[in-house]
C-alpha atoms as a PDB file:
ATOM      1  CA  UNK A   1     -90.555 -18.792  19.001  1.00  0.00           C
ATOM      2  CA  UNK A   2     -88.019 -20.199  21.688  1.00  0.00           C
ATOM      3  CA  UNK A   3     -91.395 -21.055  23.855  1.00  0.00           C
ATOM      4  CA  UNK A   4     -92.831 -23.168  20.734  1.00  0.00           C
ATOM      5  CA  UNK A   5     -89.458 -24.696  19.936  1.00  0.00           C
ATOM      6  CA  UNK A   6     -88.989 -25.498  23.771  1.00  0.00           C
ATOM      7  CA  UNK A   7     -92.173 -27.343  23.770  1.00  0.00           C
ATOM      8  CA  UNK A   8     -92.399 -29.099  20.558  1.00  0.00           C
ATOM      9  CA  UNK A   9     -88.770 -30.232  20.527  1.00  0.00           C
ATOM     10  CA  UNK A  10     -88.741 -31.779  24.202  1.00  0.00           C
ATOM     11  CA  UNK A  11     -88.624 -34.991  24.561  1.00  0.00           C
ATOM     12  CA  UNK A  12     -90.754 -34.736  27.639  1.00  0.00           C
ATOM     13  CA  UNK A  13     -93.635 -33.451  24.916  1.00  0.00           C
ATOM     14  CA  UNK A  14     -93.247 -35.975  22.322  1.00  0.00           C
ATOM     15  CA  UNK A  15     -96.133 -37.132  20.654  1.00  0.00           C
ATOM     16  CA  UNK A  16     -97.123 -40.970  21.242  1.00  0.00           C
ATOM     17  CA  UNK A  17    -100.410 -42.845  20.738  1.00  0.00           C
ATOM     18  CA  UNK A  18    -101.827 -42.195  24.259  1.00  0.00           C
ATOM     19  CA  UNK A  19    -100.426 -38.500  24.280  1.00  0.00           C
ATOM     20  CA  UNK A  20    -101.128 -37.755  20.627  1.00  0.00           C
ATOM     21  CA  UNK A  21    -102.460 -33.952  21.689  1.00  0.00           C
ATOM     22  CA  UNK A  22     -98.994 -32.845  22.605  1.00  0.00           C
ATOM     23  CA  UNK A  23     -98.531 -32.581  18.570  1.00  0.00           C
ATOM     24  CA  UNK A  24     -98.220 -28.344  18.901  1.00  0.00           C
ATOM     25  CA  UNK A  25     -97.835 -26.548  15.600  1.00  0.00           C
ATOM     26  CA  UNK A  26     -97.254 -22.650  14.308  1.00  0.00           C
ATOM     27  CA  UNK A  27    -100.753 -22.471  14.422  1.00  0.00           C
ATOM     28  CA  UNK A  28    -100.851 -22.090  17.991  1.00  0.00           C
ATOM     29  CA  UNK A  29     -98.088 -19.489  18.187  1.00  0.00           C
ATOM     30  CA  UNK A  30    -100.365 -17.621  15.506  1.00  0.00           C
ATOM     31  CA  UNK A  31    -103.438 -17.362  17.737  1.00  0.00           C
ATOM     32  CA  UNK A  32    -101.308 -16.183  20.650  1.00  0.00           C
ATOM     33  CA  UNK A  33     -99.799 -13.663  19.162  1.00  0.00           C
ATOM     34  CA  UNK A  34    -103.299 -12.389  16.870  1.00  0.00           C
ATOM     35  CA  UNK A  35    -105.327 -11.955  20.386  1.00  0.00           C
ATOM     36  CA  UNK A  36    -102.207 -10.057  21.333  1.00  0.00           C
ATOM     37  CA  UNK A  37    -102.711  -8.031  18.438  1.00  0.00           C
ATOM     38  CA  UNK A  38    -106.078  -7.836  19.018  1.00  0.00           C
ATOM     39  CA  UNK A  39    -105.975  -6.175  22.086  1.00  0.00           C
ATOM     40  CA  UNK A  40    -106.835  -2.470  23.253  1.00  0.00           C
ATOM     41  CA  UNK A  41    -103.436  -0.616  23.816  1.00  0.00           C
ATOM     42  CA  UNK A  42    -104.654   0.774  26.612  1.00  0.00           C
ATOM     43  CA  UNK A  43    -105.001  -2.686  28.570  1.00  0.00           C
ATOM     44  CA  UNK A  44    -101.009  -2.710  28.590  1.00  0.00           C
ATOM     45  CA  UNK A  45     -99.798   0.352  27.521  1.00  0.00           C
ATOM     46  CA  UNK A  46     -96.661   1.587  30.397  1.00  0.00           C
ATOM     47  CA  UNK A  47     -97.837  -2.107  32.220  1.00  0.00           C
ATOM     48  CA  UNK A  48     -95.197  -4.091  31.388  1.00  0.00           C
ATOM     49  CA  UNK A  49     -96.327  -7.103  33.655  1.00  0.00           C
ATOM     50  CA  UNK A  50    -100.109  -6.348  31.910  1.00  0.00           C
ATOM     51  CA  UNK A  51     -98.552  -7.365  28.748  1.00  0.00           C
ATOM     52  CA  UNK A  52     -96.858 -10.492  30.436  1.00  0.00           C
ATOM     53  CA  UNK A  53    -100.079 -11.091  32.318  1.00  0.00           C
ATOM     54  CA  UNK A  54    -102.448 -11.476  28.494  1.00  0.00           C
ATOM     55  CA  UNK A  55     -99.684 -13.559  27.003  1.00  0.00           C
ATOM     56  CA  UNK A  56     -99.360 -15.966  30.145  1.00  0.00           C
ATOM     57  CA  UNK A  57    -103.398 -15.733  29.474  1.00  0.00           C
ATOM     58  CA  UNK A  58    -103.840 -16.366  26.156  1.00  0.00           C
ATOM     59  CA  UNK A  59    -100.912 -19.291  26.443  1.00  0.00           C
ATOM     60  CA  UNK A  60    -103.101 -20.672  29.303  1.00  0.00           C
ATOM     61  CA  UNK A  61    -105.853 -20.429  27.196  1.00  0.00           C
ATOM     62  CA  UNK A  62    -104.774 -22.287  23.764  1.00  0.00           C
ATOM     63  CA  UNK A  63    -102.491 -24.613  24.688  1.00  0.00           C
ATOM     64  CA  UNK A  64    -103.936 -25.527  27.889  1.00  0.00           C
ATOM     65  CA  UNK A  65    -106.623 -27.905  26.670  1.00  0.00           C
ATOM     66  CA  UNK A  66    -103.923 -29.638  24.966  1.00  0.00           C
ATOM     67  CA  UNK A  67    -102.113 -30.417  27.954  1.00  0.00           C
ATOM     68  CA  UNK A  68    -105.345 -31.676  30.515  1.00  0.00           C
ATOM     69  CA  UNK A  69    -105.438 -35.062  28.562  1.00  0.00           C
END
């Protein structure tokens, strides 16, 4: 939550009409955490930096096609 708040309340982020992808919702928090849910326990289990690793992944992978624009 204080990653989504950081990003959608920063003025740095705010949406205009050239930069109208930088509009982030809860939706995007949801599909971060469901793959993280959806993943085997054994990929991360006594790994903390594994667990670290798939959510700087799955980050990378939703909200980074937002941000190429």
């Amino acid at each position: 939550m204080n990653v989504f708040s950081g990003i959608a309340l920063s003025p740095a982020f705010a949406p205009t009409a050239i930069k109208f992808h930088y509009q982030f919702n809860m939706r995007d928090v949801a599909k971060i955490v469901q793959n993280l849910m959806l993943a085997q326990p054994s990929s991360y289990k006594g790994n903390a930096m594994g667990l670290v690793r798939m959510w700087a992944h799955e980050c990378h992978r939703v909200w980074l096609d937002r941000l190429l624009f």
